[in-house]
Protein backbone atom coordinates (compact mmCIF):
# COMPACT_ATOMS: atom_id res chain seq x y z
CA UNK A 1 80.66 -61.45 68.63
CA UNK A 2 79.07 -63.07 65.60
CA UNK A 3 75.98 -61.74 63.89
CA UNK A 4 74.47 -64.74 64.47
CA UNK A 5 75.23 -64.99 68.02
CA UNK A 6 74.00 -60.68 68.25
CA UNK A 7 70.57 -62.06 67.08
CA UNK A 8 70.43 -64.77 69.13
CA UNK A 9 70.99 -62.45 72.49
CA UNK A 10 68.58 -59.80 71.16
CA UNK A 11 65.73 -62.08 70.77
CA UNK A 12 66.26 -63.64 73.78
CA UNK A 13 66.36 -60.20 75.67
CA UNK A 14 63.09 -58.86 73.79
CA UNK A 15 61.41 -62.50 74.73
CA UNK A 16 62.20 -61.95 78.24
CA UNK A 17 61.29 -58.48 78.20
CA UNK A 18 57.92 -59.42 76.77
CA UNK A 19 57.49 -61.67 79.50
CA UNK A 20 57.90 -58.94 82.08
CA UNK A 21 55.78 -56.89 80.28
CA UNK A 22 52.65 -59.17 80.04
CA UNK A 23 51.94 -59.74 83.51
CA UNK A 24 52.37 -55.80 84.04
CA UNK A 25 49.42 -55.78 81.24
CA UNK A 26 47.31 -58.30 82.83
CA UNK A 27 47.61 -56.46 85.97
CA UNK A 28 46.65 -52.91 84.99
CA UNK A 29 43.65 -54.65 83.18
CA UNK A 30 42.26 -56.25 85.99
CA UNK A 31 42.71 -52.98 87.66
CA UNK A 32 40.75 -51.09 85.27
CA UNK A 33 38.31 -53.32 85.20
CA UNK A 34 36.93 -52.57 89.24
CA UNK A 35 37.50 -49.02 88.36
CA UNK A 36 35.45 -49.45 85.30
CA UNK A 37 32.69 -50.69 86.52
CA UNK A 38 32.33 -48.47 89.11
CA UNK A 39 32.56 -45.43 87.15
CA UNK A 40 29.52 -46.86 85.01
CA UNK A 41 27.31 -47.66 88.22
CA UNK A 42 28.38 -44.06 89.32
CA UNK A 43 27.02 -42.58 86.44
CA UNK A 44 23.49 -45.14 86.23
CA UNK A 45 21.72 -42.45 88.64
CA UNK A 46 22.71 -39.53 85.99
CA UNK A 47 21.51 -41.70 82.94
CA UNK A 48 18.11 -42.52 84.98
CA UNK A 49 16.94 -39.19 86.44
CA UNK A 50 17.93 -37.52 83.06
CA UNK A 51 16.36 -40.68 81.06
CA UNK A 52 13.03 -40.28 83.42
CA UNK A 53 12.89 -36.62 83.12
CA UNK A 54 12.96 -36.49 79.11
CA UNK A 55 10.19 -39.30 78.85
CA UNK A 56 8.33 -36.89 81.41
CA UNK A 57 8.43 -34.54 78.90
CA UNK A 58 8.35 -35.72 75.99
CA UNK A 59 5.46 -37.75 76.62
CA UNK A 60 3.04 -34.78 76.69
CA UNK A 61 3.93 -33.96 72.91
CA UNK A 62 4.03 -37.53 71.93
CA UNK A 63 0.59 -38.06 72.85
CA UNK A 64 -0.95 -34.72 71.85
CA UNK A 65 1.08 -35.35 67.87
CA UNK A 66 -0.69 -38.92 68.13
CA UNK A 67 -4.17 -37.88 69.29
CA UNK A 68 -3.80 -35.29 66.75
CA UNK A 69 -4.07 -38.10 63.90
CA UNK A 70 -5.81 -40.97 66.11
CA UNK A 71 -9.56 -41.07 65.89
CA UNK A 72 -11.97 -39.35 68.00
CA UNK A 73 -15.89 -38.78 68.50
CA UNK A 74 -17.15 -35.22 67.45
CA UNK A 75 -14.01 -34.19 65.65
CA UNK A 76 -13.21 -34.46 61.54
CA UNK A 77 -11.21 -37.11 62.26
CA UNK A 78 -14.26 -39.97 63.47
CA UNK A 79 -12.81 -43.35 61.41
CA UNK A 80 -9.54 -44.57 60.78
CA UNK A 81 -6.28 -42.31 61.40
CA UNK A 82 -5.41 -39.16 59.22
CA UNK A 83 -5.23 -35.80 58.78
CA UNK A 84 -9.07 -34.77 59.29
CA UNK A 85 -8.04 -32.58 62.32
CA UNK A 86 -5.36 -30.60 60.14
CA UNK A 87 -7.59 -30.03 57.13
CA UNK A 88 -9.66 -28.43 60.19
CA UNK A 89 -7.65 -26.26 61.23
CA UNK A 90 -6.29 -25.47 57.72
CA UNK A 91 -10.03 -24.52 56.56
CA UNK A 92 -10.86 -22.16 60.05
CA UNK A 93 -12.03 -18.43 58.73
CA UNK A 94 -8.93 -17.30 57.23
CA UNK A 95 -7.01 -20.25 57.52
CA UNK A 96 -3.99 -21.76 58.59
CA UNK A 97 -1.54 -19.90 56.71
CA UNK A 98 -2.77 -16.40 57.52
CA UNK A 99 -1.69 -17.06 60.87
CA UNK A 100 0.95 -18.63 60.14
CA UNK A 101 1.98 -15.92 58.58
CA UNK A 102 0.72 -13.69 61.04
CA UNK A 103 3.15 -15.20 63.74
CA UNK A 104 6.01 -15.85 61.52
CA UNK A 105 6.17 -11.63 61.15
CA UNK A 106 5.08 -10.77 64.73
CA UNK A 107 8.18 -13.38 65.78
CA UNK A 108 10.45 -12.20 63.17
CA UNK A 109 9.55 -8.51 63.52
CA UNK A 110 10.31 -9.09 67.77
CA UNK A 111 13.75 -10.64 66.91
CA UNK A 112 15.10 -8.20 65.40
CA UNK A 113 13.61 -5.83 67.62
CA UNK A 114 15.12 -7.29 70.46
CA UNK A 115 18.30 -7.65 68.95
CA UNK A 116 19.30 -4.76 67.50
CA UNK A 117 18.57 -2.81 71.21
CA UNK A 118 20.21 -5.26 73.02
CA UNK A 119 23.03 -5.30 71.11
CA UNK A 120 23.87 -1.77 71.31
CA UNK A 121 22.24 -1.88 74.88
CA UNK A 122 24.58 -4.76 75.85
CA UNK A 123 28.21 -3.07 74.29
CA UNK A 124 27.47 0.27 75.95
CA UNK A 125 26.90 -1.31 79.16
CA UNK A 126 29.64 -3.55 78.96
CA UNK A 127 32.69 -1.30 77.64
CA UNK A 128 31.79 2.45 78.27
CA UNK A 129 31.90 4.21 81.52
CA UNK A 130 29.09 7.14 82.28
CA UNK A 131 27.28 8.13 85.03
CA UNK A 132 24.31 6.21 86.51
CA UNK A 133 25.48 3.03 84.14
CA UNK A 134 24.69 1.04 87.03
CA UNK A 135 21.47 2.60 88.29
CA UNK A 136 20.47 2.94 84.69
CA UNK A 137 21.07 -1.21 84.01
CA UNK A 138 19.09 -2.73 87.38
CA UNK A 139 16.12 -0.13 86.33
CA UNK A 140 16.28 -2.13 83.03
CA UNK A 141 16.50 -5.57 84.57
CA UNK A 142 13.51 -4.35 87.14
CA UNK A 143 11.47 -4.71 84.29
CA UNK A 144 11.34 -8.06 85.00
CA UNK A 145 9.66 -7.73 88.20
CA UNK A 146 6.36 -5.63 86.50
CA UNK A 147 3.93 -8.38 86.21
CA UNK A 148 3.28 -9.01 82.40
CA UNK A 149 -0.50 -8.26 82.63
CA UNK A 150 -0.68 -5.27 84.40
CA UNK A 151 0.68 -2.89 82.07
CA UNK A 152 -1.02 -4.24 78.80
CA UNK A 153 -3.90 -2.12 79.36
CA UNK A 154 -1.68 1.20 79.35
CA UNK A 155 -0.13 -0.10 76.22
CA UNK A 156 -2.52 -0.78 74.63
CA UNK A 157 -3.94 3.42 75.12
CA UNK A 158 -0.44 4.23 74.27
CA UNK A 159 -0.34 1.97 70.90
CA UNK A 160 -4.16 3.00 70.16
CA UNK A 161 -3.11 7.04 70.73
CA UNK A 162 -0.33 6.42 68.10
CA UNK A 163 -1.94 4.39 65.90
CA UNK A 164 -0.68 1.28 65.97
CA UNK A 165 -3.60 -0.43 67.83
CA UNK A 166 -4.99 -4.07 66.33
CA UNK A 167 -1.56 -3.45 64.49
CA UNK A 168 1.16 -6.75 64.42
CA UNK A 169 3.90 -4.53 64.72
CA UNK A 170 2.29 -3.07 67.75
CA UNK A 171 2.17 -6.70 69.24
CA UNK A 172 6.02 -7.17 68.10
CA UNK A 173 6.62 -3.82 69.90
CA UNK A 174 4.97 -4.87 73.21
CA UNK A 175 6.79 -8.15 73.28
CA UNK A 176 9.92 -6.48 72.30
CA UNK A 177 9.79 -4.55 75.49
CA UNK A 178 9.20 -7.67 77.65
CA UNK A 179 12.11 -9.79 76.00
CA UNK A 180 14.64 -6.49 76.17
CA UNK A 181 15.75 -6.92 80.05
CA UNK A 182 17.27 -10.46 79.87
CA UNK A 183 18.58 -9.82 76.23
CA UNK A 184 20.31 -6.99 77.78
CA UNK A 185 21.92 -8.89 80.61
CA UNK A 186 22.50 -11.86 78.24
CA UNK A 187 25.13 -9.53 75.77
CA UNK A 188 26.40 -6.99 78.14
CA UNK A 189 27.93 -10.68 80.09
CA UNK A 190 28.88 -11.97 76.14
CA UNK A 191 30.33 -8.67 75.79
CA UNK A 192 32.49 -8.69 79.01
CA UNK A 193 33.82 -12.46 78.57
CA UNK A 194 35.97 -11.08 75.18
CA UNK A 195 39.30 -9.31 75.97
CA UNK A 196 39.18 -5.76 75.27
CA UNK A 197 42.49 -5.74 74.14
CA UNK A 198 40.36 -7.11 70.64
CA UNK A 199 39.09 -4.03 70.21
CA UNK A 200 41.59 -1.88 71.39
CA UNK A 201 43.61 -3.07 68.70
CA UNK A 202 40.94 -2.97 66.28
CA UNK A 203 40.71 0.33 67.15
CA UNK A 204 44.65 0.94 67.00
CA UNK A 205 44.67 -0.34 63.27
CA UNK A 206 42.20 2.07 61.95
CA UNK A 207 38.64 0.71 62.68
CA UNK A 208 36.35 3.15 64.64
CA UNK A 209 34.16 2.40 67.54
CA UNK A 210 31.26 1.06 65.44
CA UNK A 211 33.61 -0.47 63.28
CA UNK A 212 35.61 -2.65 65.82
CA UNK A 213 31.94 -3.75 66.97
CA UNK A 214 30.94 -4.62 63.82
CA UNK A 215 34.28 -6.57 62.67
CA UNK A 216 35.57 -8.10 66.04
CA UNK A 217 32.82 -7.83 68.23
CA UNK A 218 30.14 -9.40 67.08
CA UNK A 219 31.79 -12.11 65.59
CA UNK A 220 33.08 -13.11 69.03
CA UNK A 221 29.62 -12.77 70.84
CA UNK A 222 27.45 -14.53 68.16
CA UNK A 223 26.52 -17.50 70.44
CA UNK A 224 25.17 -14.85 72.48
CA UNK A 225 23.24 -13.38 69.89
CA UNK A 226 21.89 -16.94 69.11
CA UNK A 227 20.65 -17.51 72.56
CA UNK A 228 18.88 -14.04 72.79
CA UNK A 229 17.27 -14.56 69.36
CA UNK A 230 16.12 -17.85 70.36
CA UNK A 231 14.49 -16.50 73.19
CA UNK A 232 12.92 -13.83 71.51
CA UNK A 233 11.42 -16.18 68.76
CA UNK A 234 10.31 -18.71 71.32
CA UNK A 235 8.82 -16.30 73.67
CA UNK A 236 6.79 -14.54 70.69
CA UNK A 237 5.50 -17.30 68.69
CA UNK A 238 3.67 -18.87 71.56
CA UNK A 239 2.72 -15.55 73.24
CA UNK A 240 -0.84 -15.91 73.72
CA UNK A 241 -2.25 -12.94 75.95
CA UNK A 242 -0.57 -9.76 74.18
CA UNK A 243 -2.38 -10.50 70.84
CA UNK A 244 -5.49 -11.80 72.51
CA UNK A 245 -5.77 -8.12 74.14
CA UNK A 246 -4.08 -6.16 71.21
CA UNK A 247 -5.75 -7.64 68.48
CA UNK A 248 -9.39 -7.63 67.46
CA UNK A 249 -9.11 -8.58 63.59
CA UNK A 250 -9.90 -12.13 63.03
CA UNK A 251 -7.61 -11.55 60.19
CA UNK A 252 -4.66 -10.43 62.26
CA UNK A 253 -4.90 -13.35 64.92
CA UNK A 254 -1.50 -14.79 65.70
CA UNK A 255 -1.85 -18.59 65.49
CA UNK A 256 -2.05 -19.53 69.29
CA UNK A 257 -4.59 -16.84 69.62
CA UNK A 258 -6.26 -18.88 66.21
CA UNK A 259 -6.15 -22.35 68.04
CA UNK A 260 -7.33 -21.29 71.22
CA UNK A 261 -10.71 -19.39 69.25
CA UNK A 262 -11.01 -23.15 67.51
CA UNK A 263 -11.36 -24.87 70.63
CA UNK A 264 -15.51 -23.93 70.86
CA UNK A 265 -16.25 -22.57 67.64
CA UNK A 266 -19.39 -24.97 67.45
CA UNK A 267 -21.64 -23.95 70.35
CA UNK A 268 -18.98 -24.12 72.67
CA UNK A 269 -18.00 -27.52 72.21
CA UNK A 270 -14.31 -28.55 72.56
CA UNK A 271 -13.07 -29.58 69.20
CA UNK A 272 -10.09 -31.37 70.78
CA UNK A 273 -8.62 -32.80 67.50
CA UNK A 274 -8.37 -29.44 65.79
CA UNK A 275 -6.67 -27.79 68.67
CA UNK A 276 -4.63 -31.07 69.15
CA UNK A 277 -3.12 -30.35 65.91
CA UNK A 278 -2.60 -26.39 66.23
CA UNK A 279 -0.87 -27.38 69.62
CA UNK A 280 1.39 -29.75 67.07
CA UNK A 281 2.20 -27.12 64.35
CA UNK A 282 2.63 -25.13 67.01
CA UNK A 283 5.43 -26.85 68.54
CA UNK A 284 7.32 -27.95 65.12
CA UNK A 285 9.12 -24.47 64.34
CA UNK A 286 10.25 -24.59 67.92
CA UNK A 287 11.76 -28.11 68.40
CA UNK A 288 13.26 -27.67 64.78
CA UNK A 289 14.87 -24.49 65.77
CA UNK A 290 15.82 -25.28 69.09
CA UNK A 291 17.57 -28.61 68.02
CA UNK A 292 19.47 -26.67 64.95
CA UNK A 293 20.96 -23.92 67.53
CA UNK A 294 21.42 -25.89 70.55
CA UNK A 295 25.05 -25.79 70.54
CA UNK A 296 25.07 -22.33 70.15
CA UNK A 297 22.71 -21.79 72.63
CA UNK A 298 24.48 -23.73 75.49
CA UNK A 299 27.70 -21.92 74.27
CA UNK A 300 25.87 -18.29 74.82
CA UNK A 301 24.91 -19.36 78.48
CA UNK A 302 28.32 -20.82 78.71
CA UNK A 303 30.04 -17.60 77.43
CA UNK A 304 29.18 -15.41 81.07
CA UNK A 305 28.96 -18.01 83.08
CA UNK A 306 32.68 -17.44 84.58
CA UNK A 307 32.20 -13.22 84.14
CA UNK A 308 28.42 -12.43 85.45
C-alpha cells in the first residue's frame, strides 16, 4: 500500500470515527443538562434558608453600625452624619481606650488561662489511664450545669479574702473557670482524633512525655487550640455580669460594663447613639477575629466529630 493511499484510509477512518463520536457528545450533553438543572433547583432551598438566615442576622449589626453615624435627637450626633456618637464615647470618664485596654487584658489574660489548663487538662484525659479519670472528667463538664450567677457571690468572698477583689485578673480568673469545662472536652476529643502511634514514636526516638507533647502534639491539635481560644476571647470580651459584680473602679470597667454605664449617664436618659457605637466597637474585634480563624475553627469542631 502506497503512502498516499495509508493517508487516504486513515483520514477517512478518523472522519468516520468523529462522526460516531459527535452524536455520543450531543447525547451525554443533553443528558447533563436535565440532571443539571435539577441539581441547581435541589440546592435553591439551601441557598434561600441560608441566604434568609444571614440577612436575619446581619441586619441587626447593619442597622445598629448605621444608626451609630445617622443622626438622632438628644445625642452628639443631631445634624448631618458623623462620628459625634464615637467622640462620645471616646471622651466618657476615663475614656475609650482605658477600657479598651481594660478588656483587651481581661480577654487576653482568660485565653491563656484557659488554654494552658485545658491543654494539659485535655492530654491527661485523653492518653493516661488513672483511677476516677472518668468520674473526675463529667465532675468537670458538670460545671456547666451551675448556673453562672449563682456562684459569683462566693467568688467574689473568695477573690476579696485573697486579695484580688475589684482586681482584672480576678475577673480573668472567674471567667477562666467558666470557659475551662468545654475547653476541656474540646482538646481531650483533638487529642484522641491523632494516632498515638505519633507519640509513641516520638517517645521511641528520644523525646520525653512533655517533649512529644510539645513537638508532635500540639502541632497536630492546633485547630483545636484555635477553636478553644476563640471561645475564650469571645466569651470574655463581651462578658458583662462578672465585671459588673467584681469590679467597682470606674477605672477598671471592662468596656461592655463602660457602654452599658453610658446608656443614662444624663439623668437617666438613654443616650442611644453613644451606646450604638460601643455596641459597634464592640463587635469589630470579634467579626475580625472570627473571619481570620474561621477555617481553623470549623476544622477544630471537625477534628472530634468522628471520635467524641
Amino acid at each position: 500500500m502506497s503512502a498516499d493511499t495509508f493517508s487516504r484510509t486513515s483520514a477517512s477512518a478518523s472522519a468516520a470515527a468523529t462522526d460516531t463520536e459527535a452524536p455520543a457528545r450531543a447525547t451525554s450533553r443533553n443528558r447533563a443538562h436535565p440532571a443539571r438543572f435539577w441539581g441547581v433547583a435541589a440546592r435553591t432551598p439551601y441557598w434561600v434558608l441560608t441566604g434568609g438566615l444571614a440577612l436575619i442576622f446581619l441586619y441587626p449589626l447593619i442597622w445598629t453600625t448605621v444608626s451609630s453615624f445617622s443622626p438622632r435627637a438628644g445625642t452628639n450626633q443631631v445634624h448631618g452624619w458623623g462620628f459625634g456618637n464615637y467622640i462620645t464615647l471616646a471622651n466618657y470618664q476615663a475614656g475609650i481606650w482605658v477600657y479598651l485596654g481594660n478588656s483587651l487584658f481581661v480577654s487576653l489574660l482568660t485565653v491563656l488561662l484557659t488554654l494552658t489548663v485545658s491543654l494539659l487538662g485535655g492530654y491527661a484525659f485523653a492518653r493516661f489511664r488513672f483511677p476516677g479519670r472518668n468520674v473526675l472528667f463529667m465532675a468537670t463538664l458538670a460545671i456547666l450545669m451551675v448556673p453562672y450567677a449563682t456562684v459569683l457571690i462566693p467568688l467574689y468572698v473568695i477573690l476579696n479574702a485573697v486579695g484580688l477583689s475589684n482586681s482584672l485578673v480576678g475577673v480573668a480568673l472567674v471567667l477562666s473557670m467558666f470557659q475551662l469545662p468545654f475547653a476541656t472536652f474540646m482538646m481531650r476529643i483533638s487529642f484522641e482524633s491523632v494516632p498515638r502511634e505519633l507519640d509513641e514514636a516520638a517517645m521511641v526516638d528520644g523525646c520525653s512525655t512533655f517533649g512529644s507533647l510539645w513537638r508532635v502534639l500540639i502541632p497536630a491539635v492546633k485547630p483545636g487550640l484555635i477553636t478553644v481560644g476563640l471561645f475564650a476571647f469571645l466569651a470574655a470580651w463581651n462578658d458583662f455580669f462578672a465585671p459588673l459584680i467584681l469590679i467597682n473602679d470606674s477605672n477598671r470597667m471592662t468596656l461592655p460594663l463602660a457602654v452599658s454605664n453610658l446608656r443614662g449617664q444624663v439623668q437617666g436618659v438613654v443616650d442611644y447613639g453613644a451606646t450604638e457605637a460601643g455596641v459597634v466597637v464592640l463587635a469589630v474585634p470579634c467579626i475580625l477575629l472570627f473571619l481570620l480563624l474561621q477555617r481553623h475553627y470549623v476544622r477544630g469542631f471537625m477534628s472530634g466529630a468522628f471520635k467524641g
